[in-house]
PDB file of N, CA and C in Angstrom:
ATOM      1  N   UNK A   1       4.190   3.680   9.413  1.00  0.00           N
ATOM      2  CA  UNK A   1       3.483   4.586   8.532  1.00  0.00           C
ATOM      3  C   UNK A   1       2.158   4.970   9.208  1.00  0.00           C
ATOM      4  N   UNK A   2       1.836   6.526   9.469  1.00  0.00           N
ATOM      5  CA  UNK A   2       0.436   6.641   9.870  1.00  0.00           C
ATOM      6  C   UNK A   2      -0.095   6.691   9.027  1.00  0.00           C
ATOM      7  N   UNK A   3      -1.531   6.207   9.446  1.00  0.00           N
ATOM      8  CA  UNK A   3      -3.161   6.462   8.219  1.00  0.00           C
ATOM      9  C   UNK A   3      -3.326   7.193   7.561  1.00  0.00           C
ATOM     10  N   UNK A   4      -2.747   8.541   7.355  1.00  0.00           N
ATOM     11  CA  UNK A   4      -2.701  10.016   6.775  1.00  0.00           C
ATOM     12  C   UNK A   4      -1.558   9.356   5.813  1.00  0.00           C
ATOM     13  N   UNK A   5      -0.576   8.541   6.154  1.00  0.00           N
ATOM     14  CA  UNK A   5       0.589   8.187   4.789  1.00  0.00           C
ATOM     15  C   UNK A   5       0.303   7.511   4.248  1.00  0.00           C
ATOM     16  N   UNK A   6      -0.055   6.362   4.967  1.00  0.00           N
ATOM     17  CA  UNK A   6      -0.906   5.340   3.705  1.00  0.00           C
ATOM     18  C   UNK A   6      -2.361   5.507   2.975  1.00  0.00           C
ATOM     19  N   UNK A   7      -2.664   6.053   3.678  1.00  0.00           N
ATOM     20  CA  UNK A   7      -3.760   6.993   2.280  1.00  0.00           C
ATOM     21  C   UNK A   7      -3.691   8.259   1.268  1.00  0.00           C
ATOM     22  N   UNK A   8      -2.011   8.806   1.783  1.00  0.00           N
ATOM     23  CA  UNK A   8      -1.921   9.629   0.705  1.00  0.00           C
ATOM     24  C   UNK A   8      -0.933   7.867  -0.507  1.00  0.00           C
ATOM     25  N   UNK A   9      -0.366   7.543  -0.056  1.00  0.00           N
ATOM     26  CA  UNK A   9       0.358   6.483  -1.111  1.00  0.00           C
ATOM     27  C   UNK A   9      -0.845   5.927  -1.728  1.00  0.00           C
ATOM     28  N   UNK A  10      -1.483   5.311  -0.867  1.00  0.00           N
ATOM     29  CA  UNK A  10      -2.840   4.782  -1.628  1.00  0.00           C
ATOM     30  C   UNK A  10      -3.453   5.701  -2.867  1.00  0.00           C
ATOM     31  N   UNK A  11      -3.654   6.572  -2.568  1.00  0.00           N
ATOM     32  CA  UNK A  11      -3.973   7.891  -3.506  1.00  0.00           C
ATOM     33  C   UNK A  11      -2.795   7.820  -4.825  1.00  0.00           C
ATOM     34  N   UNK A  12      -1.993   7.971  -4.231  1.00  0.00           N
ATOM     35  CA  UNK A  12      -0.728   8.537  -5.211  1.00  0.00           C
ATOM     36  C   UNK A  12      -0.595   7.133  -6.647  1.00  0.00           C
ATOM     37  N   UNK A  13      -1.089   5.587  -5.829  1.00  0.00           N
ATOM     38  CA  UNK A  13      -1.188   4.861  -6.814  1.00  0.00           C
ATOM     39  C   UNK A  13      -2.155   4.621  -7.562  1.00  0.00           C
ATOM     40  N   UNK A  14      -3.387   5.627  -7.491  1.00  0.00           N
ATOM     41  CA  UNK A  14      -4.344   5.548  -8.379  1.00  0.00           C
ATOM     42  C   UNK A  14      -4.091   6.066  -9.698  1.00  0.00           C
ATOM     43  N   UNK A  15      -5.018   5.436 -11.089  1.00  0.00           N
ATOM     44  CA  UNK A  15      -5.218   6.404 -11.663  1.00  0.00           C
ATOM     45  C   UNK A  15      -5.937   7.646 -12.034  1.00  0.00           C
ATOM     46  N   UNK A  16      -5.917   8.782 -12.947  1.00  0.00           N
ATOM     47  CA  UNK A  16      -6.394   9.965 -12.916  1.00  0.00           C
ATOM     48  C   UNK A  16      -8.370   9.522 -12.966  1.00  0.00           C
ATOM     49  N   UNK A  17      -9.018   8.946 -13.086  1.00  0.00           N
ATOM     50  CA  UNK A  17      -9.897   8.364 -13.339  1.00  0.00           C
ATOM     51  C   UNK A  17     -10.239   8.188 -12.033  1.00  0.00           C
ATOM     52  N   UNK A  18      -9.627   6.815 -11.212  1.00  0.00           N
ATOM     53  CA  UNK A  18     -10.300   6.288  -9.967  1.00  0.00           C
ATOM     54  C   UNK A  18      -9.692   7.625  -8.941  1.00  0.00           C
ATOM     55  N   UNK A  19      -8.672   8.609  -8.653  1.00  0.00           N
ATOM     56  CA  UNK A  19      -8.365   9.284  -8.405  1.00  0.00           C
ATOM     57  C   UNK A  19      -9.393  10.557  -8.324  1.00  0.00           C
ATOM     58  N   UNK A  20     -10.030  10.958  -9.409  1.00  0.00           N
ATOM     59  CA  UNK A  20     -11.146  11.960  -9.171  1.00  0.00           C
ATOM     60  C   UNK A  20     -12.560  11.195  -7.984  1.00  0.00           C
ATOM     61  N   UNK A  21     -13.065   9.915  -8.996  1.00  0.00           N
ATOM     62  CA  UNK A  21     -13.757   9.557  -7.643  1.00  0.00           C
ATOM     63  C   UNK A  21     -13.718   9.391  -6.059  1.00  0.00           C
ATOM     64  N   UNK A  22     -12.294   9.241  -5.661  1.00  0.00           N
ATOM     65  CA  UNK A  22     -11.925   9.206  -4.388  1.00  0.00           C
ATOM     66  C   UNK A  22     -11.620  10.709  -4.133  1.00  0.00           C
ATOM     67  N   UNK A  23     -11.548  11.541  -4.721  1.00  0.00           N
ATOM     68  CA  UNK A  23     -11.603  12.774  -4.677  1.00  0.00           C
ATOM     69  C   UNK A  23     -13.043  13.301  -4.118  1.00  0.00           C
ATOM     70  N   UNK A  24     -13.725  12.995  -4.847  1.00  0.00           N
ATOM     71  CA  UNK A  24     -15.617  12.956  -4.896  1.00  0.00           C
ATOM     72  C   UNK A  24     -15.839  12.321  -3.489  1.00  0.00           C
ATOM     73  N   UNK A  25     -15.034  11.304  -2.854  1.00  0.00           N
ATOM     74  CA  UNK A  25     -15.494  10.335  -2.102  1.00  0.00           C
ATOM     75  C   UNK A  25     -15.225  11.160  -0.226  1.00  0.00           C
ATOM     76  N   UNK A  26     -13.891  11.546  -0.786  1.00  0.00           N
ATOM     77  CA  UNK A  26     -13.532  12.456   0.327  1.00  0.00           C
ATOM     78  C   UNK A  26     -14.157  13.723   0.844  1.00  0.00           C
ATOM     79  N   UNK A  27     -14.536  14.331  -0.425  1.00  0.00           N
ATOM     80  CA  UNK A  27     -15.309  15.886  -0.268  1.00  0.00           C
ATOM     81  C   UNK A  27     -16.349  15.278   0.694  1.00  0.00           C
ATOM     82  N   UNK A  28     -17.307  14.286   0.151  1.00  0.00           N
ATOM     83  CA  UNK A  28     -18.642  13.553   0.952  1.00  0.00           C
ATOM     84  C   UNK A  28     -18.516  13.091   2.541  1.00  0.00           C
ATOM     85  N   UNK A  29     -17.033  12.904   2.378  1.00  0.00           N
ATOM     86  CA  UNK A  29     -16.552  12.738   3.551  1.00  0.00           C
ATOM     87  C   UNK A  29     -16.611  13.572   4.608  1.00  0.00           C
ATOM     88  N   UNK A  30     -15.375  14.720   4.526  1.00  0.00           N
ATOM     89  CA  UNK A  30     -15.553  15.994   4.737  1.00  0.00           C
ATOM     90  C   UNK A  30     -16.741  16.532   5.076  1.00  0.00           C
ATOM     91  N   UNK A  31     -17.803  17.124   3.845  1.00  0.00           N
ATOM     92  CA  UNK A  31     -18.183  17.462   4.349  1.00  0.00           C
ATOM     93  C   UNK A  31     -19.750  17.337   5.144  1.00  0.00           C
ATOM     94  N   UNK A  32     -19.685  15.612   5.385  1.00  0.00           N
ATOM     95  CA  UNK A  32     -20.222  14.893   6.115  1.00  0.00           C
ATOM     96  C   UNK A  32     -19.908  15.259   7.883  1.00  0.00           C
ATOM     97  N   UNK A  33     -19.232  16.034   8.116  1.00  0.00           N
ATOM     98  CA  UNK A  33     -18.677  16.421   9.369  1.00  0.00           C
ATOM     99  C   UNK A  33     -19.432  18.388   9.628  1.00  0.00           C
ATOM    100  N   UNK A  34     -19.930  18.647   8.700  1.00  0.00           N
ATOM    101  CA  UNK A  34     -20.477  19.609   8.532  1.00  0.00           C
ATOM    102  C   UNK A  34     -21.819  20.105   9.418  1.00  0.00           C
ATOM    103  N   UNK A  35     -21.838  20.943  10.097  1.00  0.00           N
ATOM    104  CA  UNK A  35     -23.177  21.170  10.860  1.00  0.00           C
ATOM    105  C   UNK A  35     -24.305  20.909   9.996  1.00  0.00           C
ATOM    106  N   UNK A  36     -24.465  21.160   8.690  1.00  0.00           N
ATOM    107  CA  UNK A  36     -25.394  20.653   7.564  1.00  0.00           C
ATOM    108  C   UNK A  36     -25.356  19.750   6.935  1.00  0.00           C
ATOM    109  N   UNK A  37     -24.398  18.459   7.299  1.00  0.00           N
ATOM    110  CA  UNK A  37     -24.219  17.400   6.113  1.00  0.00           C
ATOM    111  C   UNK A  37     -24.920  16.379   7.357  1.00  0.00           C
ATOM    112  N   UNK A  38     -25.178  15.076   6.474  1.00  0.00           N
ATOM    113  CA  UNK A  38     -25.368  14.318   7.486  1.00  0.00           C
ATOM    114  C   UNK A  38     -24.861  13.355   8.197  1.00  0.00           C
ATOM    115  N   UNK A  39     -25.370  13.056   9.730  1.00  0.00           N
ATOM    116  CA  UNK A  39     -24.435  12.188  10.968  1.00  0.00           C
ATOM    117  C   UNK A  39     -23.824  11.013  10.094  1.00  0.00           C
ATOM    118  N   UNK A  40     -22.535  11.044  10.520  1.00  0.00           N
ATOM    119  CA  UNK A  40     -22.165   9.563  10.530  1.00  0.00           C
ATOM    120  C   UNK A  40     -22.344   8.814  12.036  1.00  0.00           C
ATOM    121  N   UNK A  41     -23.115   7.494  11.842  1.00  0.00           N
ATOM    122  CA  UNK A  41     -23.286   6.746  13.226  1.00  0.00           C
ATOM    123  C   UNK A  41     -22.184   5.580  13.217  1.00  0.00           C
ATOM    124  N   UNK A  42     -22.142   5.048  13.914  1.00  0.00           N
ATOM    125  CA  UNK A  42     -21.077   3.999  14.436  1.00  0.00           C
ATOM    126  C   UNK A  42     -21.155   3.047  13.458  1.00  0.00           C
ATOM    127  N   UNK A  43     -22.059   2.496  12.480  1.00  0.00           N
ATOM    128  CA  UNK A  43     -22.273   1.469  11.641  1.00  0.00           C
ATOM    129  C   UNK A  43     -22.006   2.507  10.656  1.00  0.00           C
ATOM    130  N   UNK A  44     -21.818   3.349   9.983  1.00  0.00           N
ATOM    131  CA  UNK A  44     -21.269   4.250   8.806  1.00  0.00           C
ATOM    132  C   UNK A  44     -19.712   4.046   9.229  1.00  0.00           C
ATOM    133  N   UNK A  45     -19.465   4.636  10.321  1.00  0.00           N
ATOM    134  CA  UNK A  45     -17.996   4.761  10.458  1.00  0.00           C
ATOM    135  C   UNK A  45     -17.443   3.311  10.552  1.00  0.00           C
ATOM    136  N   UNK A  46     -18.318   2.311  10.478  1.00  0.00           N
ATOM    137  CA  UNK A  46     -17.152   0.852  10.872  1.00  0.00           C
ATOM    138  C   UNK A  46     -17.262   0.658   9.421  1.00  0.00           C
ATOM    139  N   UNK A  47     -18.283   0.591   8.663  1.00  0.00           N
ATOM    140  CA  UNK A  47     -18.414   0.311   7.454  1.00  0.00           C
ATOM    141  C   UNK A  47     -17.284   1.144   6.663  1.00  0.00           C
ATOM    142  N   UNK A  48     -16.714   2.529   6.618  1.00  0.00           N
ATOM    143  CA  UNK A  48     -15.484   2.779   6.160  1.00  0.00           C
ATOM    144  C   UNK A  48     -14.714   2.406   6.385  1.00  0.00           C
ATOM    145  N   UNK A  49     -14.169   1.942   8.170  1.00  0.00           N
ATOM    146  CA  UNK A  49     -13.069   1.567   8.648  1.00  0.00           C
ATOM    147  C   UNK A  49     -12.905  -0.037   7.490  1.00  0.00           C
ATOM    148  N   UNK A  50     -13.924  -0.731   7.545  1.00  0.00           N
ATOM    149  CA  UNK A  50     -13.655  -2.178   6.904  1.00  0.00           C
ATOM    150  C   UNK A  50     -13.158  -1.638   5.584  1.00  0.00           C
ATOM    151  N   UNK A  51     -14.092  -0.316   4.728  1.00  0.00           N
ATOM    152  CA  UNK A  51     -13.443   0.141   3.345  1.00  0.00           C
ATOM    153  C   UNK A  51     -12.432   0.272   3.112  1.00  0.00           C
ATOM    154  N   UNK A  52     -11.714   0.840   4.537  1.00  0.00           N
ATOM    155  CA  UNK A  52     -10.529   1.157   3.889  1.00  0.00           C
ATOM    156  C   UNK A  52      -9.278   0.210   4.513  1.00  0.00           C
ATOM    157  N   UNK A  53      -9.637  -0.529   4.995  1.00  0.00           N
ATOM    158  CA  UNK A  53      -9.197  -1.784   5.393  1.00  0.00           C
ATOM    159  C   UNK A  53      -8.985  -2.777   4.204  1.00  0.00           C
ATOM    160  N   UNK A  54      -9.843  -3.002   3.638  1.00  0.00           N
ATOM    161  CA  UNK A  54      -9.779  -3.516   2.076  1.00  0.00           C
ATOM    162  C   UNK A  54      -9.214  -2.922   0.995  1.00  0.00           C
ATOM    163  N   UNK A  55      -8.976  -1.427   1.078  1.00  0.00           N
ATOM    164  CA  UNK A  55      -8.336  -0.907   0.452  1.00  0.00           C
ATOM    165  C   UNK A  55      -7.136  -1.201   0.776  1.00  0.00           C
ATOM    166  N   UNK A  56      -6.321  -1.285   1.877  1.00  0.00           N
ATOM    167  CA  UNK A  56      -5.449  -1.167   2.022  1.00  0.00           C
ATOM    168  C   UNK A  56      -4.824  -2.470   1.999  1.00  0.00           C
ATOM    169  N   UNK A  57      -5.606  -3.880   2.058  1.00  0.00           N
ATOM    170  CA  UNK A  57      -5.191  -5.139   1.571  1.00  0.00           C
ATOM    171  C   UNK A  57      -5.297  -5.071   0.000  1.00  0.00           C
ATOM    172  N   UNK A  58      -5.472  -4.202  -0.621  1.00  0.00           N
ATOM    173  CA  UNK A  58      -6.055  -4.793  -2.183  1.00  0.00           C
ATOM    174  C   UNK A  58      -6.900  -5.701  -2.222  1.00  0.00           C
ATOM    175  N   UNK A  59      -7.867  -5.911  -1.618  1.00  0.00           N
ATOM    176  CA  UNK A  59      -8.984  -6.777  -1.508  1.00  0.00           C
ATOM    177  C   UNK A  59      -9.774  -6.042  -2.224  1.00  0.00           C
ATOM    178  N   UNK A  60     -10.153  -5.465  -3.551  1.00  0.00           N
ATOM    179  CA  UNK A  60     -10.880  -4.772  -3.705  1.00  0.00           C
ATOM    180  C   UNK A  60     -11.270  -5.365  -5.448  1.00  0.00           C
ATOM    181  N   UNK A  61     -12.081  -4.791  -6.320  1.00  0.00           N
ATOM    182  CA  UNK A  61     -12.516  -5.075  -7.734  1.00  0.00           C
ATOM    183  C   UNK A  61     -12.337  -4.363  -8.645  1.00  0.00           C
ATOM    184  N   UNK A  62     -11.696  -4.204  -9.351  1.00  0.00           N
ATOM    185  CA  UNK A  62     -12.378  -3.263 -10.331  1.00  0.00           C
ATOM    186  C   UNK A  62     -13.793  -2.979 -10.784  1.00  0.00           C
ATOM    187  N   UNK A  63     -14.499  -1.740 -10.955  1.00  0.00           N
ATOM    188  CA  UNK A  63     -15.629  -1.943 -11.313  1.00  0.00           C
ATOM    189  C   UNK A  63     -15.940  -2.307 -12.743  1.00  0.00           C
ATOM    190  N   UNK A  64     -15.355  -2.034 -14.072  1.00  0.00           N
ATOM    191  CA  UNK A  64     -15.142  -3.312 -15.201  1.00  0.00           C
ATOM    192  C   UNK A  64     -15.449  -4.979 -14.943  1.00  0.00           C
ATOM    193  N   UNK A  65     -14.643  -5.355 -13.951  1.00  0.00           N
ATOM    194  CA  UNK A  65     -14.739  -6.280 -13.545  1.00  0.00           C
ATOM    195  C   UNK A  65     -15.863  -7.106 -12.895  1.00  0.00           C
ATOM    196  N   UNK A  66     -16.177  -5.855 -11.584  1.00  0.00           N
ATOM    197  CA  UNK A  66     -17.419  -6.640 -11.394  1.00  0.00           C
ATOM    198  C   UNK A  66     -18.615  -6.163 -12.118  1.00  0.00           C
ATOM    199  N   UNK A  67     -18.735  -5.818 -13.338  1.00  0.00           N
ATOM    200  CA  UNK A  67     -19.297  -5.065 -13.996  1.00  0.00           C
ATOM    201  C   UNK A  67     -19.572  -6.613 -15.392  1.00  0.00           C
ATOM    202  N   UNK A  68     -18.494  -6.894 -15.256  1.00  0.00           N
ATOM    203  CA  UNK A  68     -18.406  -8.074 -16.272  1.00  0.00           C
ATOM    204  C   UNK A  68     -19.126  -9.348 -15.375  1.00  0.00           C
ATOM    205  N   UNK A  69     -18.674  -9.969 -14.459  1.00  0.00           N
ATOM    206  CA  UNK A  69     -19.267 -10.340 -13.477  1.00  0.00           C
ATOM    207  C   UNK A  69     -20.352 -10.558 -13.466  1.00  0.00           C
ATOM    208  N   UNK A  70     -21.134  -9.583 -13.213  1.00  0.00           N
ATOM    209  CA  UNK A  70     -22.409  -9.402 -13.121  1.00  0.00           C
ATOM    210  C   UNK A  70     -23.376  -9.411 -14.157  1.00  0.00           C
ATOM    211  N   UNK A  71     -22.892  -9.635 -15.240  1.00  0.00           N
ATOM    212  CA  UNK A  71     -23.152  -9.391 -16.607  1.00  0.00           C
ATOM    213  C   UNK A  71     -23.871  -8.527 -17.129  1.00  0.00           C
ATOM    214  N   UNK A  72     -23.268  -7.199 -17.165  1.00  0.00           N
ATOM    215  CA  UNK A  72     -23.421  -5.775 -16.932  1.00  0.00           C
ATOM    216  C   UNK A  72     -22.653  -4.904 -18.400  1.00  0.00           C
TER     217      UNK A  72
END
Protein backbone atom coordinates (compact mmCIF):
# COMPACT_ATOMS: atom_id res chain seq x y z
CA UNK A 1 0.00 0.00 0.00
CA UNK A 2 1.51 3.52 -0.82
CA UNK A 3 1.24 6.59 1.66
CA UNK A 4 -1.33 8.28 -0.67
CA UNK A 5 -3.57 4.75 0.14
CA UNK A 6 -3.15 4.57 3.51
CA UNK A 7 -4.04 8.00 4.13
CA UNK A 8 -6.87 8.05 1.94
CA UNK A 9 -8.22 4.64 4.16
CA UNK A 10 -7.11 6.44 7.15
CA UNK A 11 -9.42 9.26 6.07
CA UNK A 12 -12.18 7.08 4.86
CA UNK A 13 -12.29 5.64 8.63
CA UNK A 14 -12.90 8.81 10.20
CA UNK A 15 -15.83 10.35 11.37
CA UNK A 16 -17.71 13.39 9.68
CA UNK A 17 -16.46 15.49 12.68
CA UNK A 18 -12.66 14.35 13.00
CA UNK A 19 -12.84 14.19 9.11
CA UNK A 20 -13.49 18.04 8.62
CA UNK A 21 -10.53 18.76 10.99
CA UNK A 22 -8.10 16.70 9.01
CA UNK A 23 -9.60 18.39 6.21
CA UNK A 24 -8.57 21.87 7.97
CA UNK A 25 -5.28 20.05 8.73
CA UNK A 26 -4.42 19.31 5.13
CA UNK A 27 -5.48 22.71 3.52
CA UNK A 28 -2.58 24.10 6.30
CA UNK A 29 -0.67 21.65 4.85
CA UNK A 30 -0.97 22.45 1.35
CA UNK A 31 -0.95 25.48 1.56
CA UNK A 32 2.10 25.61 3.70
CA UNK A 33 4.02 24.81 0.39
CA UNK A 34 2.83 28.12 -0.92
CA UNK A 35 5.27 30.98 -1.94
CA UNK A 36 3.20 32.89 0.91
CA UNK A 37 2.57 30.30 3.55
CA UNK A 38 5.15 29.45 5.86
CA UNK A 39 8.64 27.16 5.56
CA UNK A 40 8.36 23.89 6.78
CA UNK A 41 12.03 23.02 8.29
CA UNK A 42 13.28 19.56 8.90
CA UNK A 43 11.98 19.48 12.63
CA UNK A 44 8.24 20.45 11.27
CA UNK A 45 8.51 17.82 8.67
CA UNK A 46 9.86 14.96 11.15
CA UNK A 47 7.38 16.07 13.64
CA UNK A 48 4.51 15.10 10.97
CA UNK A 49 6.34 12.17 9.74
CA UNK A 50 6.17 10.81 13.68
CA UNK A 51 2.19 12.26 13.34
CA UNK A 52 1.42 10.32 11.00
CA UNK A 53 3.28 7.46 12.03
CA UNK A 54 1.06 7.36 15.10
CA UNK A 55 -1.69 7.73 13.13
CA UNK A 56 -1.12 5.02 11.35
CA UNK A 57 -0.34 2.70 14.52
CA UNK A 58 -3.52 4.00 16.29
CA UNK A 59 -1.35 5.30 18.85
CA UNK A 60 -3.35 8.20 19.11
CA UNK A 61 -6.33 9.82 21.85
CA UNK A 62 -9.27 10.95 21.52
CA UNK A 63 -9.53 14.48 22.39
CA UNK A 64 -12.72 13.74 24.94
CA UNK A 65 -10.42 11.63 26.34
CA UNK A 66 -7.53 13.44 26.88
CA UNK A 67 -9.76 16.14 27.64
CA UNK A 68 -11.11 14.00 30.58
CA UNK A 69 -7.62 13.20 31.50
CA UNK A 70 -6.60 16.29 32.03
CA UNK A 71 -9.48 17.28 33.89
CA UNK A 72 -10.84 19.50 31.34
Amino acid sequence: MTMREEIHQLVDELSDGKAELVREWLHDLRDANDEDGPPLDSEALSSLDRGLADLAARRVTHLADYERERGR
